[in-house]
N, C-alpha and C. Protein backbone atom coordinates (compact mmCIF):
# COMPACT_ATOMS: atom_id res chain seq x y z
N UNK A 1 10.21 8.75 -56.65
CA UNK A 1 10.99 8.35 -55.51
C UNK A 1 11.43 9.56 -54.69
N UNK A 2 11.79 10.55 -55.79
CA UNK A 2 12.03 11.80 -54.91
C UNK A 2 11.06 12.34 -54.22
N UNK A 3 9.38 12.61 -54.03
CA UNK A 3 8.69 12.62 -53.24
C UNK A 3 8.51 12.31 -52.83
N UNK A 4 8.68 10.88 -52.28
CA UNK A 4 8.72 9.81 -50.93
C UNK A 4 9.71 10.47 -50.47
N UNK A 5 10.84 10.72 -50.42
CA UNK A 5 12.05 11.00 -49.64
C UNK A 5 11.78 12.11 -48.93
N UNK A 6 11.31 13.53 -49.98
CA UNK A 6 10.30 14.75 -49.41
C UNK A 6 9.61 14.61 -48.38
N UNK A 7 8.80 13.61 -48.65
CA UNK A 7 7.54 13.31 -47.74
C UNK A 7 8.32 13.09 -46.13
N UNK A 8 9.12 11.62 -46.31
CA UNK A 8 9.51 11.60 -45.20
C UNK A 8 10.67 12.27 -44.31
N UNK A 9 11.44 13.42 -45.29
CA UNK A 9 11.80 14.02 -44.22
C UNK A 9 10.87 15.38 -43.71
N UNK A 10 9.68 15.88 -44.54
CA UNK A 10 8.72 16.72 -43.96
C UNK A 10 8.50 16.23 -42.61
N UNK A 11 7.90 14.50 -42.56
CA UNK A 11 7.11 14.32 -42.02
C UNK A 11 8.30 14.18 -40.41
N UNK A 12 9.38 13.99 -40.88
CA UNK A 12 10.48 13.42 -39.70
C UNK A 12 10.73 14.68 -39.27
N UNK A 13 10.72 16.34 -39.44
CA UNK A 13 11.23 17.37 -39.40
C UNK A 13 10.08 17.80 -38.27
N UNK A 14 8.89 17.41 -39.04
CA UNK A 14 7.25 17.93 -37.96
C UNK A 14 7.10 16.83 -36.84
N UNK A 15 7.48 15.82 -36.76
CA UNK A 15 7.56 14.90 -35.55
C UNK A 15 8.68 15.51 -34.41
N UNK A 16 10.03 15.87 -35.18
CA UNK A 16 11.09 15.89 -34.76
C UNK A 16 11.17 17.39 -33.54
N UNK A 17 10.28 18.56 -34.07
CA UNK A 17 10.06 20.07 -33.86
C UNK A 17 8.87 19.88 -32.82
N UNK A 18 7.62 18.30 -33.06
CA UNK A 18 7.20 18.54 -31.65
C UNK A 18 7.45 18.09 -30.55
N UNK A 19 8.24 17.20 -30.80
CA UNK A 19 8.59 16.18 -29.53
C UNK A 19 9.77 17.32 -28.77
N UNK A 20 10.16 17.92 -29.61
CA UNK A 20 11.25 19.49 -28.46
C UNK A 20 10.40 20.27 -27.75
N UNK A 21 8.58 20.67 -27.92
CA UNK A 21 8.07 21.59 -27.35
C UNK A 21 7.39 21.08 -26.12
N UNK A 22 7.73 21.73 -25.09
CA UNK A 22 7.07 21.22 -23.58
C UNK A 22 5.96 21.94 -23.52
N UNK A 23 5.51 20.77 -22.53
CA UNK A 23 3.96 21.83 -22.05
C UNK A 23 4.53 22.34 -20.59
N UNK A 24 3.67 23.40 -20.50
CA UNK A 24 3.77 24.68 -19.88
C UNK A 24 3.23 24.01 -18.35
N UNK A 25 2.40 22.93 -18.35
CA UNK A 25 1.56 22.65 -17.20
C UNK A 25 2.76 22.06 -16.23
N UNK A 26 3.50 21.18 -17.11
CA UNK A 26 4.52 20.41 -16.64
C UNK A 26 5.99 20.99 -15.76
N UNK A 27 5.77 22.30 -16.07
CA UNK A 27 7.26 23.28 -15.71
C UNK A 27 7.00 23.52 -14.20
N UNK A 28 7.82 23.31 -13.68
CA UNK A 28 8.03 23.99 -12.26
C UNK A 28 8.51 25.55 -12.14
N UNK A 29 6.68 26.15 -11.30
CA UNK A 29 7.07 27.52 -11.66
C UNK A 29 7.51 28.42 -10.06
N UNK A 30 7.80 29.28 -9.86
CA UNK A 30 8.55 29.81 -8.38
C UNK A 30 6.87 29.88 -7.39
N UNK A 31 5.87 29.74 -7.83
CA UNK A 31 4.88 29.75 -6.98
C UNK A 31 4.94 28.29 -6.25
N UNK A 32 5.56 27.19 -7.20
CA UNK A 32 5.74 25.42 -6.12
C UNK A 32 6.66 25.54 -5.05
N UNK A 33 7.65 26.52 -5.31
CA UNK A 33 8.92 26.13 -4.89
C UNK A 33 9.06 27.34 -3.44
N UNK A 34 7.93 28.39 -3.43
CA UNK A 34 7.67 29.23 -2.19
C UNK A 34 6.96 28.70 -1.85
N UNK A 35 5.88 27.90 -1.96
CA UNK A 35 4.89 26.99 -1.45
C UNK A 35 5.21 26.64 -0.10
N UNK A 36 4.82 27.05 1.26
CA UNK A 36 5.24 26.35 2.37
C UNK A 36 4.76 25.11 3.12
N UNK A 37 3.99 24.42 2.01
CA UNK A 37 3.41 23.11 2.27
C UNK A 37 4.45 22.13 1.16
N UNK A 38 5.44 22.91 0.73
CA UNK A 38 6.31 21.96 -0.21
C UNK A 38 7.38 21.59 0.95
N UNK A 39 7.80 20.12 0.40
CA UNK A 39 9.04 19.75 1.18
C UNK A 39 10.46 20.45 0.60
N UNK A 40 10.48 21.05 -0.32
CA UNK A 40 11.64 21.31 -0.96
C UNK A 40 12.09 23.02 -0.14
N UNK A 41 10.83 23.58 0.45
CA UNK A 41 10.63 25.17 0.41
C UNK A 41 11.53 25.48 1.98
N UNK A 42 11.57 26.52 2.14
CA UNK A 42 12.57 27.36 3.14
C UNK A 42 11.15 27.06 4.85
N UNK A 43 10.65 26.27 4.53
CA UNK A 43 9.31 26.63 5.75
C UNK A 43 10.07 26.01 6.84
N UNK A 44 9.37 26.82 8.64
CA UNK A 44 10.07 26.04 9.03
C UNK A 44 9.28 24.99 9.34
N UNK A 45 10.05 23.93 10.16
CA UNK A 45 9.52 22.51 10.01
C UNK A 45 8.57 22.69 11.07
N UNK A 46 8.58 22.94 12.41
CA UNK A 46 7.62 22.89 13.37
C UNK A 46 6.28 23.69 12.57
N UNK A 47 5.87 24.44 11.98
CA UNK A 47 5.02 24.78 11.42
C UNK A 47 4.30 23.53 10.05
N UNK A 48 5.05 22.86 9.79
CA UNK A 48 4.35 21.64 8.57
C UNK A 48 3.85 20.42 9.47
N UNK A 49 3.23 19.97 8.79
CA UNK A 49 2.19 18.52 9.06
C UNK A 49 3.84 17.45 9.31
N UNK A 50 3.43 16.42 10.25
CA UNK A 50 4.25 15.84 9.94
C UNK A 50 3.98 14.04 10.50
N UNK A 51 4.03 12.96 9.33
CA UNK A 51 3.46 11.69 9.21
C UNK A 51 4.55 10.59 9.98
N UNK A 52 3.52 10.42 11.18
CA UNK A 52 3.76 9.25 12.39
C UNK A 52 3.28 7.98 11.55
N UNK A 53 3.79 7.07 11.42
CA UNK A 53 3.24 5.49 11.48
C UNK A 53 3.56 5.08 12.80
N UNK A 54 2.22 4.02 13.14
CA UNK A 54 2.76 3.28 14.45
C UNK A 54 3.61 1.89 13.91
N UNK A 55 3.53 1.73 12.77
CA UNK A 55 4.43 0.33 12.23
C UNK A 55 5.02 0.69 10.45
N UNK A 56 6.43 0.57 10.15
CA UNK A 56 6.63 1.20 8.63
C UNK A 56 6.68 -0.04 8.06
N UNK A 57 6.78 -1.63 9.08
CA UNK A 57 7.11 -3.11 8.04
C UNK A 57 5.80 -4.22 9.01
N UNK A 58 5.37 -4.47 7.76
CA UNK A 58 4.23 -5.60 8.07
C UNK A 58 4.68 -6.74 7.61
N UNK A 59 4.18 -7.88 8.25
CA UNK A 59 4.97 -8.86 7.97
C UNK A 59 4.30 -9.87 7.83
N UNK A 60 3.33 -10.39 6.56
CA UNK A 60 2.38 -11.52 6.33
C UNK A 60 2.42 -13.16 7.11
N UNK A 61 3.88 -12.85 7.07
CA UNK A 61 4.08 -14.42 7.82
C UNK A 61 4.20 -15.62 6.39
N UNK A 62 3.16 -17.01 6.37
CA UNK A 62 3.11 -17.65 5.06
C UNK A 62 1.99 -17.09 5.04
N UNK A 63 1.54 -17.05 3.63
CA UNK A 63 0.51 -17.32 2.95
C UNK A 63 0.48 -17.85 1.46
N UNK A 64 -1.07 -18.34 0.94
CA UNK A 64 -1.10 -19.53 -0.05
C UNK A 64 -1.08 -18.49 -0.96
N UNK A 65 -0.24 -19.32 -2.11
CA UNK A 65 -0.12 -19.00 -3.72
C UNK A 65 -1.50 -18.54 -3.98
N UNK A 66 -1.78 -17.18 -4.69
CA UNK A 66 -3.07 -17.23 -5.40
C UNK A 66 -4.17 -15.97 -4.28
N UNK A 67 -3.43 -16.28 -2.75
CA UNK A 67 -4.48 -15.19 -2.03
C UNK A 67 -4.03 -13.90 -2.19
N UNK A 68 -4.77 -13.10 -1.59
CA UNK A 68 -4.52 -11.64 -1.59
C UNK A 68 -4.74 -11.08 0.21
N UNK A 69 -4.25 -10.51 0.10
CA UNK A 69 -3.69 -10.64 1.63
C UNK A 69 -3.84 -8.97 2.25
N UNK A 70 -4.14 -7.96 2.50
CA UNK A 70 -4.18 -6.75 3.15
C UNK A 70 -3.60 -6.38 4.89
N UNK A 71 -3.08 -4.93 4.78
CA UNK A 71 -2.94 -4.40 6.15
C UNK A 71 -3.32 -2.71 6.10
N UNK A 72 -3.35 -2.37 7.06
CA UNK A 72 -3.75 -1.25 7.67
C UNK A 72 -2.67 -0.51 8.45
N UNK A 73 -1.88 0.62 7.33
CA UNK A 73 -0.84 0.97 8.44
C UNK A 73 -1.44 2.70 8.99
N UNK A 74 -1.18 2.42 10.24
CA UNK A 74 -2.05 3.36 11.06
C UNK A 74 -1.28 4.66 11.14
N UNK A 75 -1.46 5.82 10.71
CA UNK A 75 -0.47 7.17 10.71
C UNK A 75 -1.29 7.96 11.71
N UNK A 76 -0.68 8.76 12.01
CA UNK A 76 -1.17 10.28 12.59
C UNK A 76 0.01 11.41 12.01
N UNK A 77 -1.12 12.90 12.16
CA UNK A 77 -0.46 13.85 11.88
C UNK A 77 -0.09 14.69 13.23
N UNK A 78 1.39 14.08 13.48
CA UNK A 78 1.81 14.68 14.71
C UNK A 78 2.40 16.39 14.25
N UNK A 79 1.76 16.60 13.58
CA UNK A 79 2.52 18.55 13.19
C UNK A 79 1.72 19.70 13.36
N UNK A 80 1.86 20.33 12.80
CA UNK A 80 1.08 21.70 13.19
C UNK A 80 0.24 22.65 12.09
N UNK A 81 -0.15 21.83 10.93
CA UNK A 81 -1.17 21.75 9.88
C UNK A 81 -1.73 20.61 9.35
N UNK A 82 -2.71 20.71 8.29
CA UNK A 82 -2.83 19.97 7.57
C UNK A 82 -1.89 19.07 7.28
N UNK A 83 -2.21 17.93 6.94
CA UNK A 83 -1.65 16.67 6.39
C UNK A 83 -2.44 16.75 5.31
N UNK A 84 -1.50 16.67 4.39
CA UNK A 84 -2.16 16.26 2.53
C UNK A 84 -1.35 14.93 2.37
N UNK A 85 -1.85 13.69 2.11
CA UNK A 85 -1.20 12.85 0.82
C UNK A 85 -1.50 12.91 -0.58
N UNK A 86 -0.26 13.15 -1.23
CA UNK A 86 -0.66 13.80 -2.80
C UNK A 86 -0.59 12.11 -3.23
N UNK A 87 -0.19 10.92 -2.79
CA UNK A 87 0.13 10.09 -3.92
C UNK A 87 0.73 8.83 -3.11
N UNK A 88 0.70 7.49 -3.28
CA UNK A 88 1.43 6.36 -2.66
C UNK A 88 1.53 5.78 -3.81
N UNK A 89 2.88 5.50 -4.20
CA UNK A 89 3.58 4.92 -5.29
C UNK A 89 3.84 3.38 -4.97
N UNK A 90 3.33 2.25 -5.58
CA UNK A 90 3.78 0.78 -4.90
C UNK A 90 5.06 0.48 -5.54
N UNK A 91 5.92 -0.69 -5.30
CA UNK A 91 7.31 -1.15 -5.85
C UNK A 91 6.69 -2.28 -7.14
N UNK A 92 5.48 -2.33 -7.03
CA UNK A 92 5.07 -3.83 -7.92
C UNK A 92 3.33 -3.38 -8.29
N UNK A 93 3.34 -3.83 -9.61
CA UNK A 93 1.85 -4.11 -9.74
C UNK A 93 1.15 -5.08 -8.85
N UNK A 94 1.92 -5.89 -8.09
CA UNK A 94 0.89 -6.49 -7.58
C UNK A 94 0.32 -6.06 -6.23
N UNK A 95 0.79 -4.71 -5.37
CA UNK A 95 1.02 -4.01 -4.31
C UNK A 95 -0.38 -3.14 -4.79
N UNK A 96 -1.24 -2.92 -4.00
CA UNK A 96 -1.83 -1.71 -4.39
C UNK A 96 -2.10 -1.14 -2.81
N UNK A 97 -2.31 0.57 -3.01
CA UNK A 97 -2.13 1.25 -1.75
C UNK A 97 -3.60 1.95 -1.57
N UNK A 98 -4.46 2.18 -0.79
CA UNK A 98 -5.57 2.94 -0.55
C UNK A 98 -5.40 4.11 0.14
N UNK A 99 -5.19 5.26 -0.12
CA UNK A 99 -5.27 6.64 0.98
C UNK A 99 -5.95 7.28 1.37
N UNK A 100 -6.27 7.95 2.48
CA UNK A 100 -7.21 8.73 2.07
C UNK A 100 -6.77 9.88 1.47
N UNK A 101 -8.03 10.97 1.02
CA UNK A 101 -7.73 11.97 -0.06
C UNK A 101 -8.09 13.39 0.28
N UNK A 102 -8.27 13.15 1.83
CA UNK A 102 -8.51 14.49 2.41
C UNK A 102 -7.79 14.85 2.87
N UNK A 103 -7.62 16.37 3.53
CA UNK A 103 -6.66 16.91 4.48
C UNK A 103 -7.13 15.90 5.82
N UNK A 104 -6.07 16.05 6.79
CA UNK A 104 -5.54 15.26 7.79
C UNK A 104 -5.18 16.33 9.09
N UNK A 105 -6.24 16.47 9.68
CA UNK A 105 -6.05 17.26 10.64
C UNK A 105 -4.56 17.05 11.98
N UNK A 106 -3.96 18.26 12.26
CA UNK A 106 -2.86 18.17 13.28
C UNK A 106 -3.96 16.95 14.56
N UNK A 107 -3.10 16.19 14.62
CA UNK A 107 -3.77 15.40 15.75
C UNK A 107 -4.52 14.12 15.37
N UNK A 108 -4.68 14.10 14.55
CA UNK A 108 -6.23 13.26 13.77
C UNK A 108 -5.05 12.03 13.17
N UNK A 109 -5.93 10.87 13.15
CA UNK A 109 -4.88 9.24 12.23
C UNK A 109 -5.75 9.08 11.24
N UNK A 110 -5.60 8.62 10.83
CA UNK A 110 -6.08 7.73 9.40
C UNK A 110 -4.92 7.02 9.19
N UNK A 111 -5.66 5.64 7.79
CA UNK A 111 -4.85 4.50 7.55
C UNK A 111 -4.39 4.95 5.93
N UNK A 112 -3.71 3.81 5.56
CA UNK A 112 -3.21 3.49 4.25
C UNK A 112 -3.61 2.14 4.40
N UNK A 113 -4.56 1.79 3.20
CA UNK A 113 -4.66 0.15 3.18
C UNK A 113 -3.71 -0.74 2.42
N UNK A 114 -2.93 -1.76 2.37
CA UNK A 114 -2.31 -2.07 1.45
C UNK A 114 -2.02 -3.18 1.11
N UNK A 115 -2.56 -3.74 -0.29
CA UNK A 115 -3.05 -4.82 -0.60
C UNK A 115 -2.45 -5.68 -1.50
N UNK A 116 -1.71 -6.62 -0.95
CA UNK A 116 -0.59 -7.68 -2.12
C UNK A 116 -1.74 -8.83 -2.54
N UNK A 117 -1.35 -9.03 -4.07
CA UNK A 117 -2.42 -9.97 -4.45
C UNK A 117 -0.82 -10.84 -4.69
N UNK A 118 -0.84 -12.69 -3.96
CA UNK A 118 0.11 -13.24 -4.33
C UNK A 118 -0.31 -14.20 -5.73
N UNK A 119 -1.25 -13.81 -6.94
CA UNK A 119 -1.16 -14.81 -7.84
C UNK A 119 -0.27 -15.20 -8.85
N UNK A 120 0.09 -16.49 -9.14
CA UNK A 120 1.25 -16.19 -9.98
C UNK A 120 2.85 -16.17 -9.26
N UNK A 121 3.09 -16.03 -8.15
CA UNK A 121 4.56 -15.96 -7.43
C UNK A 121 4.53 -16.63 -6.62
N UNK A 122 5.97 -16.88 -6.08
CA UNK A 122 6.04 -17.94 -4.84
C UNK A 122 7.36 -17.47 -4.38
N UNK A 123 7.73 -18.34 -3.14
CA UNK A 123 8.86 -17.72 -2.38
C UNK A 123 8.39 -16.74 -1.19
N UNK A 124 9.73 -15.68 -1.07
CA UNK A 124 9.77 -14.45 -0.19
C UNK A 124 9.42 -13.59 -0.85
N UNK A 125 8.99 -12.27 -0.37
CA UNK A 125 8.56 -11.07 -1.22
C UNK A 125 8.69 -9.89 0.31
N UNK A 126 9.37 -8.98 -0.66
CA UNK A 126 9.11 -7.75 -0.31
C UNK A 126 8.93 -6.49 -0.94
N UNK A 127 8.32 -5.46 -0.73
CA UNK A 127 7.21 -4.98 -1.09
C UNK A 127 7.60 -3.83 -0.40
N UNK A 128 7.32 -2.46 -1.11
CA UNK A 128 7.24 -1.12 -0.79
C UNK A 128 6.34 -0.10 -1.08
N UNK A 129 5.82 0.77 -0.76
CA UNK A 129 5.02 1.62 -1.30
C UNK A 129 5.56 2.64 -0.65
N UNK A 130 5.60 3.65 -1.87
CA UNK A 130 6.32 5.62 -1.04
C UNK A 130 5.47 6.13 -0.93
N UNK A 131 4.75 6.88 0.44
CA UNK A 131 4.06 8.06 -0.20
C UNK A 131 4.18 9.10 0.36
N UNK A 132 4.00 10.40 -0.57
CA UNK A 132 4.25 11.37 -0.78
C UNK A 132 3.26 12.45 -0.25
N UNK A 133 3.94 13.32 0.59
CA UNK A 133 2.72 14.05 1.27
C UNK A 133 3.54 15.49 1.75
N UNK A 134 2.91 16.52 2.28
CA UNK A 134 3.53 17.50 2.33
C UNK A 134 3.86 18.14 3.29
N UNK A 135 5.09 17.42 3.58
CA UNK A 135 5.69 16.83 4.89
C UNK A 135 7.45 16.95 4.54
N UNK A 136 8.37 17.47 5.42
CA UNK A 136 9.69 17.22 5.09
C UNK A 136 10.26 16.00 6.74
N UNK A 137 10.72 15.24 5.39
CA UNK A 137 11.03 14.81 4.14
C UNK A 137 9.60 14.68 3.07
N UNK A 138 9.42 14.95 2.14
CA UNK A 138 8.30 14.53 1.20
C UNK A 138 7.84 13.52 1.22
N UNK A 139 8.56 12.52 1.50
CA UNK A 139 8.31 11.00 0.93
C UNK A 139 8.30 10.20 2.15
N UNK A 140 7.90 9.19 2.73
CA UNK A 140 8.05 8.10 3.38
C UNK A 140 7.56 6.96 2.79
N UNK A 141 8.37 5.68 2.94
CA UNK A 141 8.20 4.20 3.10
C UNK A 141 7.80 3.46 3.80
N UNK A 142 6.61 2.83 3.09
CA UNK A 142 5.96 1.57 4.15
C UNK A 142 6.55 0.12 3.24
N UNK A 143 6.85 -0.90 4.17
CA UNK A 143 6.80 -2.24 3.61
C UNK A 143 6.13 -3.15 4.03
N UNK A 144 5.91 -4.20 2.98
CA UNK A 144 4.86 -5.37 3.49
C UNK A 144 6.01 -6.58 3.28
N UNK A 145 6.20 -7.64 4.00
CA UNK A 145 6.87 -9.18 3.77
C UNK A 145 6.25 -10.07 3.61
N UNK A 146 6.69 -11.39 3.76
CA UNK A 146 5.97 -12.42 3.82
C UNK A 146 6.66 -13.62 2.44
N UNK A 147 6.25 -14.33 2.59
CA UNK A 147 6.54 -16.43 2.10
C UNK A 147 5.19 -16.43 1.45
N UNK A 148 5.32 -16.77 0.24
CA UNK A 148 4.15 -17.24 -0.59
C UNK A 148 4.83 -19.06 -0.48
N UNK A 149 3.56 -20.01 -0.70
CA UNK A 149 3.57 -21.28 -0.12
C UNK A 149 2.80 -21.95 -1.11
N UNK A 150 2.91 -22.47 -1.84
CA UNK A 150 1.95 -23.72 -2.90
C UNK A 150 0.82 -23.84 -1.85
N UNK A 151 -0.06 -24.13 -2.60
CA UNK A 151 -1.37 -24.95 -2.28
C UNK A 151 -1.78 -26.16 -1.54
């Protein structure tokens, strides 16, 4: 019995010693944070990219239980570099966002596609997706609405 007890506090001591060690990839190091394509950094702003929508709320209107429904929200990079989107975060699994994944020329639009599947829910819904680009503020919000309706 006394080597079961051994065992499991070995084994609770070597679980316990790795779950304290971070990885190194994960640390924020002073090369992110001088970065002048970061939103957090000292840059000035007329020099960064910066993300126009011509619409931030779409608004489905009704639609039937079960469809899936899409929009196209139209951006430009009204700034004075590159436009990067690192990432569009949705509020719901059932939200999904399309970006593109290239730089975004000063001047140049591109879309975000964004696609509510209503199966399974009913009612009102609203709907967000953030995304994140390297732009101050970092982050902007698009929303989608709309009435899901029985069959």
């Amino acid at each position: 019995m006394k080597t079961v007890s051994q065992i499991i506090l070995i084994f609770s001591i070597a679980v316990f010693i790795s779950c304290s060690q971070t990885n190194k990839k994960d640390k924020i190091t002073p090369d992110l944070i001088k970065n002048p394509n970061s939103a957090s950094s000292g840059a000035k702003k007329e020099k960064l990219p910066e993300l126009t929508f011509k619409t931030t709320i779409h608004d489905f209107g009704n639609i039937i239980e079960g469809s899936k429904v899409s929009f196209s929200f139209k951006f430009t990079n009204t700034g004075k570099a590159d436009l990067v989107i690192s990432n569009c975060i949705p509020s719901c699994g059932c939200t999904v966002p399309d970006f593109p994944k290239k730089p975004i020329k000063p001047g140049e639009s591109g879309y975000i596609d964004v696609t509510f599947d209503s199966k399974g829910r009913s009612g009102t819904f609203n709907k967000d997706v953030t995304v994140y680009a390297n732009t101050i503020p970092n982050s902007t919000v698009i929303y989608i609405k709309g009435n899901i309706t029985n069959r």
